[in-house]
PDB file of N, CA and C in Angstrom:
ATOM      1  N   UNK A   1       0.846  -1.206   0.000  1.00  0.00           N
ATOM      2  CA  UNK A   1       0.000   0.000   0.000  1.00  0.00           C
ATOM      3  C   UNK A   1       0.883   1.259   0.000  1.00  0.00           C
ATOM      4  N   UNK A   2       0.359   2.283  -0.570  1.00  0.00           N
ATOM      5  CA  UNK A   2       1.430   3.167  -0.879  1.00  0.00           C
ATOM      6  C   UNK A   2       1.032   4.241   0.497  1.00  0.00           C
ATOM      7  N   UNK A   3       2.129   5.867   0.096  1.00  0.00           N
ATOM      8  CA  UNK A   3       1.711   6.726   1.728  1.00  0.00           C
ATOM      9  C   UNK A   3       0.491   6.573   1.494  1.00  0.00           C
ATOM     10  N   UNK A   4      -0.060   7.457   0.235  1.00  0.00           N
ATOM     11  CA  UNK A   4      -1.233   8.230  -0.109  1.00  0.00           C
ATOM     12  C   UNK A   4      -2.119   7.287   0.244  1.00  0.00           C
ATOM     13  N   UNK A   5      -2.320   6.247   0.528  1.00  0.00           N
ATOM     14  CA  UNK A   5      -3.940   5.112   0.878  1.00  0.00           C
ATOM     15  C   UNK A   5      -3.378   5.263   2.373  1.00  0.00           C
ATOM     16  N   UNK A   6      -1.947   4.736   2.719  1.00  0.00           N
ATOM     17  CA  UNK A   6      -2.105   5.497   4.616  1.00  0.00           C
ATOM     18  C   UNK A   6      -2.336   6.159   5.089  1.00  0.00           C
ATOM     19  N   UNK A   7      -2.118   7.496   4.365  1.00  0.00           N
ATOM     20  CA  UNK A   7      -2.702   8.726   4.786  1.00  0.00           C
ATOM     21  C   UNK A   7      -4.315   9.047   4.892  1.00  0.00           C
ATOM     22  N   UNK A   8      -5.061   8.287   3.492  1.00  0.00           N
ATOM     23  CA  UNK A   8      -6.126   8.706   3.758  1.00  0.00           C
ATOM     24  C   UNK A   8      -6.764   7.406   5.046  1.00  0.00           C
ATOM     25  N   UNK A   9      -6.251   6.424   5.049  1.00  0.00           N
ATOM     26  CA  UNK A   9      -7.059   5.230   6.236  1.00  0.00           C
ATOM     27  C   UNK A   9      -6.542   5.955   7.466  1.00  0.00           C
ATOM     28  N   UNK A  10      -5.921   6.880   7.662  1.00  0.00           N
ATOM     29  CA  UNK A  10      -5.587   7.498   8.964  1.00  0.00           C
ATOM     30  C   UNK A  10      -6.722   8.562   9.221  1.00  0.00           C
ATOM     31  N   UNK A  11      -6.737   9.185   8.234  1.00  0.00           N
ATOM     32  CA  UNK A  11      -8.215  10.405   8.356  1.00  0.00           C
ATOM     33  C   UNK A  11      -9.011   9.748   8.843  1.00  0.00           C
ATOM     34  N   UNK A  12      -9.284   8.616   7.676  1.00  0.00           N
ATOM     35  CA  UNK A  12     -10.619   7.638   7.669  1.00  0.00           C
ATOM     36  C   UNK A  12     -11.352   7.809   9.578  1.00  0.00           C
ATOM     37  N   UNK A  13      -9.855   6.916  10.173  1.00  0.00           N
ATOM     38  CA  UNK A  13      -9.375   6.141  10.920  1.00  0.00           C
ATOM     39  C   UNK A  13     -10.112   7.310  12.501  1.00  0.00           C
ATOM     40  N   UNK A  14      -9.484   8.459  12.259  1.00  0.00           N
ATOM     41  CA  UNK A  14      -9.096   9.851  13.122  1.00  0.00           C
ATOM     42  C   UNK A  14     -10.928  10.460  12.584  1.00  0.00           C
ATOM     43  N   UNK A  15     -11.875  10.388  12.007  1.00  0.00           N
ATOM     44  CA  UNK A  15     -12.793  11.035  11.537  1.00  0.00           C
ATOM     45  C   UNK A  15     -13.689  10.041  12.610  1.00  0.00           C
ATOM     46  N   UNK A  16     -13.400   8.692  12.187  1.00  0.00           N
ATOM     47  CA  UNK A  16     -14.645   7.752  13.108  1.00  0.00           C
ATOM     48  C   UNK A  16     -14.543   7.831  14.322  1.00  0.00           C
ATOM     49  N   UNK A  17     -13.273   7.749  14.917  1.00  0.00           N
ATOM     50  CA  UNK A  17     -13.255   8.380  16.493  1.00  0.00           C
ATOM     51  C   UNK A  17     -13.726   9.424  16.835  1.00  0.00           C
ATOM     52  N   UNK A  18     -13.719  10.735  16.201  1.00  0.00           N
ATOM     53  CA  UNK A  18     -14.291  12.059  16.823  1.00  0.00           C
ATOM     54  C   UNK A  18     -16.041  11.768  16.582  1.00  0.00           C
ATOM     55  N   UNK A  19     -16.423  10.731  15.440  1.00  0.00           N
ATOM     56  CA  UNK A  19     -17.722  10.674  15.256  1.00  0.00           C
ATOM     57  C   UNK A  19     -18.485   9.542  16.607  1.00  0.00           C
ATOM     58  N   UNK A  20     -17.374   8.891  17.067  1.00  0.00           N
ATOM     59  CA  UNK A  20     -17.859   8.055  18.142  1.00  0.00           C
ATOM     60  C   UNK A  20     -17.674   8.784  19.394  1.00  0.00           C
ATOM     61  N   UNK A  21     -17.235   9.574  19.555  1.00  0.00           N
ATOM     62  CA  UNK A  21     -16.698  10.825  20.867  1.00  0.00           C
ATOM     63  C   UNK A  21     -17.689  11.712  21.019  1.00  0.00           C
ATOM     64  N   UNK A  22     -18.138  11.876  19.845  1.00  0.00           N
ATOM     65  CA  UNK A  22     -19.520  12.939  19.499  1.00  0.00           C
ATOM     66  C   UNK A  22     -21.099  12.139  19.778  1.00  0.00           C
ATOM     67  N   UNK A  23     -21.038  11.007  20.285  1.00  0.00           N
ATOM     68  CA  UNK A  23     -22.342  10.354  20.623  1.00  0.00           C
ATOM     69  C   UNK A  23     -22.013   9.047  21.111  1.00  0.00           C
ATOM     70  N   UNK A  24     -23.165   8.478  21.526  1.00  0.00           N
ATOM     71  CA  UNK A  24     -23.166   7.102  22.250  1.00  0.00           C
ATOM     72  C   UNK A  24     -22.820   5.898  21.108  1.00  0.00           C
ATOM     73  N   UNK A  25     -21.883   4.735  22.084  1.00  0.00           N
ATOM     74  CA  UNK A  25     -21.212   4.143  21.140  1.00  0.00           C
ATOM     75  C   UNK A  25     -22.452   3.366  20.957  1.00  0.00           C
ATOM     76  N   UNK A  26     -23.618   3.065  20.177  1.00  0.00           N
ATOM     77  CA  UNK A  26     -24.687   2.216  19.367  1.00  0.00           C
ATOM     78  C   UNK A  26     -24.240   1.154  18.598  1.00  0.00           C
ATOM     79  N   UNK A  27     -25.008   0.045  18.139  1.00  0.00           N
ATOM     80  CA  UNK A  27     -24.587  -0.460  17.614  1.00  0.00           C
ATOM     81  C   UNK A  27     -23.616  -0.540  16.204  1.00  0.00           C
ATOM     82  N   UNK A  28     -24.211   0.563  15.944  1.00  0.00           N
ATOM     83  CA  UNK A  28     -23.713   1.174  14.296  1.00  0.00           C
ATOM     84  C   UNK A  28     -21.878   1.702  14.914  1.00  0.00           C
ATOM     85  N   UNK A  29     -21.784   1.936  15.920  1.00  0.00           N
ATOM     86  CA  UNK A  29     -20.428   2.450  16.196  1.00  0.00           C
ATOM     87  C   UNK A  29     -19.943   1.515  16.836  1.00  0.00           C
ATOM     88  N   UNK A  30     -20.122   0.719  17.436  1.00  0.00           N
ATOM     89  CA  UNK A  30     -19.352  -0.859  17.723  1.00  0.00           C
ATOM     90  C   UNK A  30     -18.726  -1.595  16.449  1.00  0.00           C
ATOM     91  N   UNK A  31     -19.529  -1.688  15.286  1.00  0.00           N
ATOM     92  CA  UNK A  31     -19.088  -1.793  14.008  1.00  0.00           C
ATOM     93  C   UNK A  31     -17.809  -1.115  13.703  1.00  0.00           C
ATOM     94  N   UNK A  32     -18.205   0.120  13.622  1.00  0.00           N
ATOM     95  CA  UNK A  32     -17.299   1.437  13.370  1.00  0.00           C
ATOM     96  C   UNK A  32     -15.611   0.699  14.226  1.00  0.00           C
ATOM     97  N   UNK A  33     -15.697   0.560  15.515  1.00  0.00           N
ATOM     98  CA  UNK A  33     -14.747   0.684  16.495  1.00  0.00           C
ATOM     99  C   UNK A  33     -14.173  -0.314  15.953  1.00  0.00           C
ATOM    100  N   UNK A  34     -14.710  -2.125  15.541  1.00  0.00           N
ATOM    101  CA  UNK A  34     -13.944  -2.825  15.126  1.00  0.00           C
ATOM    102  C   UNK A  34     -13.324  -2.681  13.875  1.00  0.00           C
ATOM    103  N   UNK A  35     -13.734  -1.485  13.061  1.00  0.00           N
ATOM    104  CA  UNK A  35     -13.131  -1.295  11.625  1.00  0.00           C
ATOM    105  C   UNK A  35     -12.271  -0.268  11.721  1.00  0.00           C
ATOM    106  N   UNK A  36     -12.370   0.717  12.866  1.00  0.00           N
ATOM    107  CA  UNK A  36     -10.880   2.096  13.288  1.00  0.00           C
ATOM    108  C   UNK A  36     -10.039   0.915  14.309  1.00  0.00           C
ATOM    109  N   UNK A  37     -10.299  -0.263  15.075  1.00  0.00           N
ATOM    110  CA  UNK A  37      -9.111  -1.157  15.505  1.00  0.00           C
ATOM    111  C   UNK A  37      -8.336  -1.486  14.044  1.00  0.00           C
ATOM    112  N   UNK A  38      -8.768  -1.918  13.125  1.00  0.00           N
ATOM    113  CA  UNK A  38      -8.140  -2.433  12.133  1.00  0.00           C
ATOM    114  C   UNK A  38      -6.974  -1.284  11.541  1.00  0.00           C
ATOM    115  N   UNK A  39      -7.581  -0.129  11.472  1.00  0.00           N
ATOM    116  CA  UNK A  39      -7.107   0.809  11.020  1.00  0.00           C
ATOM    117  C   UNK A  39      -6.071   1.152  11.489  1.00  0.00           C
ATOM    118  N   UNK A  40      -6.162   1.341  12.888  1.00  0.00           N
ATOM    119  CA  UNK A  40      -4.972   2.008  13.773  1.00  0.00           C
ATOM    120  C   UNK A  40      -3.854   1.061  13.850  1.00  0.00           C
ATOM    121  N   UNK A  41      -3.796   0.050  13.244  1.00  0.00           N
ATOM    122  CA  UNK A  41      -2.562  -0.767  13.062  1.00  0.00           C
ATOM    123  C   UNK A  41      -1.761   0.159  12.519  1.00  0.00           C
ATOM    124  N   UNK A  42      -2.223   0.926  11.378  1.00  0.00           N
ATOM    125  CA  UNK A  42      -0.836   1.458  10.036  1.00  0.00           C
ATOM    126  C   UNK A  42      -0.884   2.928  10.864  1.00  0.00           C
ATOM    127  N   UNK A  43      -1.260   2.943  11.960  1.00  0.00           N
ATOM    128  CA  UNK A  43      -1.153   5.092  12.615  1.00  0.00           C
ATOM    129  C   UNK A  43       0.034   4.541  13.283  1.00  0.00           C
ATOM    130  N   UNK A  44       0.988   5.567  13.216  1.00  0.00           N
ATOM    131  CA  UNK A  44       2.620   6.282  13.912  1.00  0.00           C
ATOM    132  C   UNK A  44       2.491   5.316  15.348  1.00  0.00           C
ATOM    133  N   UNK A  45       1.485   4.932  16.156  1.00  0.00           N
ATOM    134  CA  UNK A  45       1.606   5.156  17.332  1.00  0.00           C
ATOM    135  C   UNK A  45       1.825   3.715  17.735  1.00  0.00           C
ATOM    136  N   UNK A  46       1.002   2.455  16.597  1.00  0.00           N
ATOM    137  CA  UNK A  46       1.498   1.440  16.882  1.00  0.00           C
ATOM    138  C   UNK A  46       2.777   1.078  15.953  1.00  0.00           C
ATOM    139  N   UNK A  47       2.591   1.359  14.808  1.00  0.00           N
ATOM    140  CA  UNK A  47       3.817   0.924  14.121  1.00  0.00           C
ATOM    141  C   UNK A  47       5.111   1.973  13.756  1.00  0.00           C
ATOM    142  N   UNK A  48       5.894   2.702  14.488  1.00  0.00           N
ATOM    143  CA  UNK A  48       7.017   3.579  13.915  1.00  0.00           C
ATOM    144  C   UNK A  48       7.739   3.915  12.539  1.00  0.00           C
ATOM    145  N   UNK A  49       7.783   2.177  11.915  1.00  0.00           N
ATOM    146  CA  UNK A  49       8.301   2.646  10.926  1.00  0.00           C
ATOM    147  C   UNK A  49       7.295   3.171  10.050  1.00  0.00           C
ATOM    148  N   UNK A  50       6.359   3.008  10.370  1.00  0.00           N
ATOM    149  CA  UNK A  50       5.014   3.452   8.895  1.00  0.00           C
ATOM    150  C   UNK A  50       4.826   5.255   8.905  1.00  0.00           C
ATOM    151  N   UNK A  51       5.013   6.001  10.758  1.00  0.00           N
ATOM    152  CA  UNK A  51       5.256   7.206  11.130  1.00  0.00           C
ATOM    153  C   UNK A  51       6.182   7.416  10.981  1.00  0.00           C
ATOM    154  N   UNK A  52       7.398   7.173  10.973  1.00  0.00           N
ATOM    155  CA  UNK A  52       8.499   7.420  10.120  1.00  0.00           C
ATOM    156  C   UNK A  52       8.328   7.940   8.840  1.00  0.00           C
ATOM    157  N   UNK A  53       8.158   7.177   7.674  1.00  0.00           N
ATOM    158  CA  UNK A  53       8.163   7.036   6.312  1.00  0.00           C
ATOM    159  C   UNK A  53       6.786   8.315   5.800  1.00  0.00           C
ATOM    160  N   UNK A  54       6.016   8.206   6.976  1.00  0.00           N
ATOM    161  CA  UNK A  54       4.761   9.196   6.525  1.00  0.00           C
ATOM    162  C   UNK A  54       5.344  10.583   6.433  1.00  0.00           C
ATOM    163  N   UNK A  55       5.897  10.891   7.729  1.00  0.00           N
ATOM    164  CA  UNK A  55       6.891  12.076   8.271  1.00  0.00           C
ATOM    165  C   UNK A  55       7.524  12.806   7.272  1.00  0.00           C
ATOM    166  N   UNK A  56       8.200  11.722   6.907  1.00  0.00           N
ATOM    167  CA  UNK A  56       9.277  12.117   5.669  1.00  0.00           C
ATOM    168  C   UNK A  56       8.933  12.665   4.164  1.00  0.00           C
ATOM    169  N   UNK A  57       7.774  11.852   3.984  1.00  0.00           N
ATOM    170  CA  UNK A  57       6.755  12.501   2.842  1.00  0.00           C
ATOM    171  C   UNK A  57       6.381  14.111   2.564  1.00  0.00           C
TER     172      UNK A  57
END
């Protein structure tokens, strides 16, 4: 996967959290939460080298 698809699954990623922060987690956002877990694999915070390489971009 190249930056440009990391970058945008990070928005993606960073958009569904403030939308689950902004109301009660429902079923529709339990969904949500197991598809921003997936996500937050490729964010800076679990993997370095991927925040690395983004950085540098």
């Amino acid at each position: 996967m190249d930056e440009v698809k990391l970058q945008e699954r990070q928005l993606l990623a960073k958009s569904i959290r403030q939308q689950q922060m902004a109301k009660p987690r429902t079923e529709r956002n339990l969904l949500l939460a197991s598809r921003d877990d997936e996500l937050n694999k490729t964010t800076p915070q679990r993997n370095p080298g991927v925040g690395g390489l983004l950085s540098q971009s």
